[in-house]
Protein backbone atom coordinates (compact mmCIF):
# COMPACT_ATOMS: atom_id res chain seq x y z
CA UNK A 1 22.70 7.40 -42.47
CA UNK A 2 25.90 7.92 -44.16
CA UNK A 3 25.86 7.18 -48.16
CA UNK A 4 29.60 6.85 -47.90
CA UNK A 5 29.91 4.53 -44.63
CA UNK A 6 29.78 0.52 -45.76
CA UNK A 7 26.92 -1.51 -44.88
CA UNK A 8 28.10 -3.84 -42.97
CA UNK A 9 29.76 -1.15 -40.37
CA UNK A 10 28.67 -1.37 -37.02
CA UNK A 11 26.19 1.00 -35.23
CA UNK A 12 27.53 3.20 -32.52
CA UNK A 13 26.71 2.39 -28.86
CA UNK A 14 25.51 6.27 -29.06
CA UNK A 15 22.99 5.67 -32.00
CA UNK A 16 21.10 2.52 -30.05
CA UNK A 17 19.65 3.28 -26.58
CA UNK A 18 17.84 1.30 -24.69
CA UNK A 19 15.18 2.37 -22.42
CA UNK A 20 12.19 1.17 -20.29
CA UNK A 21 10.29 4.45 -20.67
CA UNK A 22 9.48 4.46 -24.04
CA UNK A 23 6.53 6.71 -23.98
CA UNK A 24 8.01 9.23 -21.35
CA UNK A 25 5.38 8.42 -18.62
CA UNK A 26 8.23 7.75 -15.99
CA UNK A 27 8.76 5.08 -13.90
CA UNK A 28 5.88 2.06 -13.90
CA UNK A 29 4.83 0.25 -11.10
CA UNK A 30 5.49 0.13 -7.73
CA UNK A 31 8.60 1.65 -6.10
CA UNK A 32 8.79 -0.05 -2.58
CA UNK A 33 6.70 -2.82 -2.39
CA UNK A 34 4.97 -3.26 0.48
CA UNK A 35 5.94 -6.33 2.92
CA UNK A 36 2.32 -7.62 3.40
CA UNK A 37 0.16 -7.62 0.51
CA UNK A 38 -3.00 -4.97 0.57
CA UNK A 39 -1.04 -2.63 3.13
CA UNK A 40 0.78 0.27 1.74
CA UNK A 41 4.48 0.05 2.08
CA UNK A 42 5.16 4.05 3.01
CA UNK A 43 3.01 6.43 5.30
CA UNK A 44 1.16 8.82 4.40
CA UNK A 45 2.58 12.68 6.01
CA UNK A 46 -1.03 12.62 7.73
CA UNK A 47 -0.09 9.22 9.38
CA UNK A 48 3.62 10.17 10.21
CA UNK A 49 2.19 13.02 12.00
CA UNK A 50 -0.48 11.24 13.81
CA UNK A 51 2.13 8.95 15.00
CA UNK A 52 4.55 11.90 16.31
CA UNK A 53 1.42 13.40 18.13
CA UNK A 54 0.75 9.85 20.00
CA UNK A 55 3.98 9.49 20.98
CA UNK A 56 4.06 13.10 22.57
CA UNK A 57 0.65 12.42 24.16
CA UNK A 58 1.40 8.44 25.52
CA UNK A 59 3.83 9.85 27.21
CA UNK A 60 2.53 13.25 28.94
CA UNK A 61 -1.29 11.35 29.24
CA UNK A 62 0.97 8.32 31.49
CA UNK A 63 2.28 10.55 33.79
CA UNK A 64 -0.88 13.15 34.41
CA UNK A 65 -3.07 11.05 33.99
CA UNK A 66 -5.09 11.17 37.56
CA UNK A 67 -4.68 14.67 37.49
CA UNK A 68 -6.02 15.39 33.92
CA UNK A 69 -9.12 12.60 34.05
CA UNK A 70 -10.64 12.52 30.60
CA UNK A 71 -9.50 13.79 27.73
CA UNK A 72 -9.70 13.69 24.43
CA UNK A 73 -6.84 14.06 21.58
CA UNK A 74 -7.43 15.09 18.01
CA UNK A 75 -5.02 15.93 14.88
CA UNK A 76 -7.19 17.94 12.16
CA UNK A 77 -5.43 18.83 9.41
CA UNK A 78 -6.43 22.59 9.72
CA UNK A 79 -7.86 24.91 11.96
CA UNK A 80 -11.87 26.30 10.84
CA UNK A 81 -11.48 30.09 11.29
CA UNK A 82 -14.50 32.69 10.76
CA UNK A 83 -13.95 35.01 8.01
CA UNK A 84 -13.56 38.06 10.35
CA UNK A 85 -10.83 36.42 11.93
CA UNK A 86 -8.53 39.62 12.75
CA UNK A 87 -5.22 38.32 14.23
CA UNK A 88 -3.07 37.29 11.65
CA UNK A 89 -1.74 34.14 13.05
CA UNK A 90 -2.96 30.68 12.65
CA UNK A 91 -3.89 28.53 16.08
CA UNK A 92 -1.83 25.56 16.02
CA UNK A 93 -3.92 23.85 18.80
CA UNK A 94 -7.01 24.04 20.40
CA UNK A 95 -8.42 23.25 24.05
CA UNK A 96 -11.67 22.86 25.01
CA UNK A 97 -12.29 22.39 28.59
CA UNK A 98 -14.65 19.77 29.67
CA UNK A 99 -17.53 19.50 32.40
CA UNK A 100 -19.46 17.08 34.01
CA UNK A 101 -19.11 13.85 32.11
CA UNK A 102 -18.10 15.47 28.97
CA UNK A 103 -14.35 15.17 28.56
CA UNK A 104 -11.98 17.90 27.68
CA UNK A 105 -10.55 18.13 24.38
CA UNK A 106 -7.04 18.84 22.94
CA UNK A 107 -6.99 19.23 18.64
CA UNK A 108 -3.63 19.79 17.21
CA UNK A 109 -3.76 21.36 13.77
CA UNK A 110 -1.19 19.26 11.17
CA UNK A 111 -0.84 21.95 8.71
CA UNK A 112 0.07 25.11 10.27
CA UNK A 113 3.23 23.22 12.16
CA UNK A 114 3.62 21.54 9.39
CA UNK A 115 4.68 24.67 7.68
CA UNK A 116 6.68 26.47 10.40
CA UNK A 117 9.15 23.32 10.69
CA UNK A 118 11.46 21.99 7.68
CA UNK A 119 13.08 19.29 9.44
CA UNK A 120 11.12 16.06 11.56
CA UNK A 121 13.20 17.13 14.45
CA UNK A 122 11.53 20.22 14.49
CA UNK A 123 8.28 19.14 14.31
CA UNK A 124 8.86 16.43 17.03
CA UNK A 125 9.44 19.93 19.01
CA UNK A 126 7.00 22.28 18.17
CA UNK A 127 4.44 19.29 18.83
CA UNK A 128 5.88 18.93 21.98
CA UNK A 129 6.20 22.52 22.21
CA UNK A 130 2.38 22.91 21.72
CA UNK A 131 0.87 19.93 23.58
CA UNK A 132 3.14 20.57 26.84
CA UNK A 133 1.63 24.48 26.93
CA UNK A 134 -1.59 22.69 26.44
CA UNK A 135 -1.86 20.23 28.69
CA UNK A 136 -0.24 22.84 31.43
CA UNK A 137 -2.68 25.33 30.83
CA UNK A 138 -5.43 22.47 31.73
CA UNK A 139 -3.41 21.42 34.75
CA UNK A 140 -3.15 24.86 36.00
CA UNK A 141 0.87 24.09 35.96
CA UNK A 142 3.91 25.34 34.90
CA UNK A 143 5.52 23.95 31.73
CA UNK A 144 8.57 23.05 33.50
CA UNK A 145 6.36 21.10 35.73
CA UNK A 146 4.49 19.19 33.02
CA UNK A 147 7.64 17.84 31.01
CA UNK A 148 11.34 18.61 31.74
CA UNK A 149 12.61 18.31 28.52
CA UNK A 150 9.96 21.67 27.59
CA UNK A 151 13.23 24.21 28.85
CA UNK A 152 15.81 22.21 27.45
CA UNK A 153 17.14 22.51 23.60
């Protein structure tokens, strides 16, 4: 404080700040609250990406669905590969092709598209991209065949 400045002169607006975050731990408590109580009000990546993989499948599983009988769809978040594995890329799905009563199986690894698309509408395609060539290659069909919208941009 000045010596030479009165006492009774007022304190800058500068000098007095007010603040919530007086200890510097950020924000506190919730920032969206949720709109029933004990359900979290945002989803999780995981969930938005299980969500974009049902919607693919709904669709493609309606249509073929007397020609593909029983099958199975999984979202893991990656891909278990041996320790000799000697290609360098990373499978972004996997099919596994059923027999007798056992149902075929299509698993759709999160992470690796996760990290070849930096917008939603690009994941919304390469998901498409990759459960299309997937499902076609159990039908024994053409991509074109399977979904339209597989050619088009």
């Amino acid at each position: 404080m000045d010596p030479s400045a009165p006492h009774d002169a007022p304190i800058a607006p500068a000098a007095r700040r007010r603040t919530r975050d007086r200890r510097g731990r950020g924000m506190r408590g919730p920032g969206v609250l949720p709109r029933t109580l004990g359900t979290p009000a945002l989803r999780t990546d995981r969930e938005r990406f299980d969500a974009l993989v049902l919607d693919v499948v709904t669709i493609l599983d309606d249509r073929w669905r007397a020609e593909l009988g029983l099958v199975e769809y999984a979202v893991e978040d990656a891909p278990l590969v041996p320790d000799d594995w000697s290609t360098e890329t990373v499978p972004l799905s996997s099919l596994i092709r059923g027999s007798g009563t056992t149902p075929s199986r299509l698993v759709v690894f999160r992470r690796p598209l996760e990290h070849r698309c930096e917008t939603r509408e690009e994941l919304r395609a390469m998901v498409l991209t990759v459960v299309v060539e997937q499902v076609a290659e159990l039908l024994g069909l053409p991509t074109e065949v399977v979904d339209p919208r597989f050619g088009s941009d």
